[in-house]
Protein backbone atom coordinates (compact mmCIF):
# COMPACT_ATOMS: atom_id res chain seq x y z
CA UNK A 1 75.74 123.69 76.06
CA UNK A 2 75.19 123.44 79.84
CA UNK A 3 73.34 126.94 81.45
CA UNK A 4 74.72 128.98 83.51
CA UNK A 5 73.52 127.96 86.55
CA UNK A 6 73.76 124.36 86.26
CA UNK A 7 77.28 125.46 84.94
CA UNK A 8 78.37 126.93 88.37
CA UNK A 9 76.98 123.70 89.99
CA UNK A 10 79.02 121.72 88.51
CA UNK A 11 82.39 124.09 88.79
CA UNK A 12 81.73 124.24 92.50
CA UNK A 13 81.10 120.32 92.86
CA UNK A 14 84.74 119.80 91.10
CA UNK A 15 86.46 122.60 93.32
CA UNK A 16 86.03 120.31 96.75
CA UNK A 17 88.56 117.99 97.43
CA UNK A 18 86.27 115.60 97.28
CA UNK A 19 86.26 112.10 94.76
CA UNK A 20 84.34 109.43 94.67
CA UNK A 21 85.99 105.81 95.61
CA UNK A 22 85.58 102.62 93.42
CA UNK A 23 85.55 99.33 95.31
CA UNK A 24 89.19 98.84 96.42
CA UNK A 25 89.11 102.16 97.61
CA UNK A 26 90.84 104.01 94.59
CA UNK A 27 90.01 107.70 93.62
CA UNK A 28 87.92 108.47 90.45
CA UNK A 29 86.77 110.73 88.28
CA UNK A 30 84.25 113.67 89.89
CA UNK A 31 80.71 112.65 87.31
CA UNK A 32 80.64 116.81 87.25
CA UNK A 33 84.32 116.44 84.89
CA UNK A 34 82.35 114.23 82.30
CA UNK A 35 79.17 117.18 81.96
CA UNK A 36 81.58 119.77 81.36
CA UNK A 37 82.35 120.44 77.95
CA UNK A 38 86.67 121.46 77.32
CA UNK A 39 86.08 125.41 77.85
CA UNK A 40 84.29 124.05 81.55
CA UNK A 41 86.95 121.79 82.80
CA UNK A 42 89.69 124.21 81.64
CA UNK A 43 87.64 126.58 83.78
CA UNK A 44 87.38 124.30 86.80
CA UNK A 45 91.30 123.72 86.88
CA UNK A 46 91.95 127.30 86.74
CA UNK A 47 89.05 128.20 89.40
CA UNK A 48 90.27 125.27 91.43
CA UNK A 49 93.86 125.95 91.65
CA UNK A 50 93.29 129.55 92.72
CA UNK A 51 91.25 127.83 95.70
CA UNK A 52 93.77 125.55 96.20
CA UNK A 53 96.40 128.92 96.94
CA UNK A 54 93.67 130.65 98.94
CA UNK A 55 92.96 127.87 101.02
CA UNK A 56 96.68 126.90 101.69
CA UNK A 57 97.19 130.46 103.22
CA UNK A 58 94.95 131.28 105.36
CA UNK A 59 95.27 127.45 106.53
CA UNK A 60 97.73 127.41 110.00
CA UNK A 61 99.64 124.75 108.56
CA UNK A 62 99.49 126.04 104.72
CA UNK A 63 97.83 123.23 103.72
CA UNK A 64 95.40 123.01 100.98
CA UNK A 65 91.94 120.98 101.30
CA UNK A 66 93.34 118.58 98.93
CA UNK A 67 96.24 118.65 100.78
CA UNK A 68 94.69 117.61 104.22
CA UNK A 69 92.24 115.15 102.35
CA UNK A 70 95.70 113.08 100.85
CA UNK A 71 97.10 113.18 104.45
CA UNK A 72 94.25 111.72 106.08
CA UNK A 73 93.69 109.34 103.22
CA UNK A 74 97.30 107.47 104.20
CA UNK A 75 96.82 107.89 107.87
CA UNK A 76 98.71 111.57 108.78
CA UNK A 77 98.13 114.20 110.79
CA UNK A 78 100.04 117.42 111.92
């Protein structure tokens, strides 16, 4: 069992929009999913889609992080 505190490390790490790349540029898995046990990532979905709503509306365009990160990723902007 992961602590606590290394716990919320890891939940906040998978919350950003952010993935790593491999080689040809292709999104993978965040390393914080594989140190979570299934209670952990089940939490991190849940904690992430709430910031996913929260971020979306108090965005001007009601976009999400995630949102923004796919547009940029094929070359759009609003």
């Amino acid at each position: 069992m992961i602590d606590p505190v290394n716990q919320e490390v890891l939940l906040e790490a998978l919350c950003t929009a952010w993935r790593p790349r491999d080689i040809d540029g292709g999104v993978r898995a965040h390393a914080a999913w594989h140190d979570l046990d299934a209670e952990g990532r089940l939490r991190a979905h849940d904690r992430t889609s709430v910031s996913r709503v929260l971020e979306a509306a108090i965005d001007s365009d009601g976009l999400s992080s995630t949102a923004r990160a796919v547009l940029a990723r094929i070359g759009r902007s609003l």
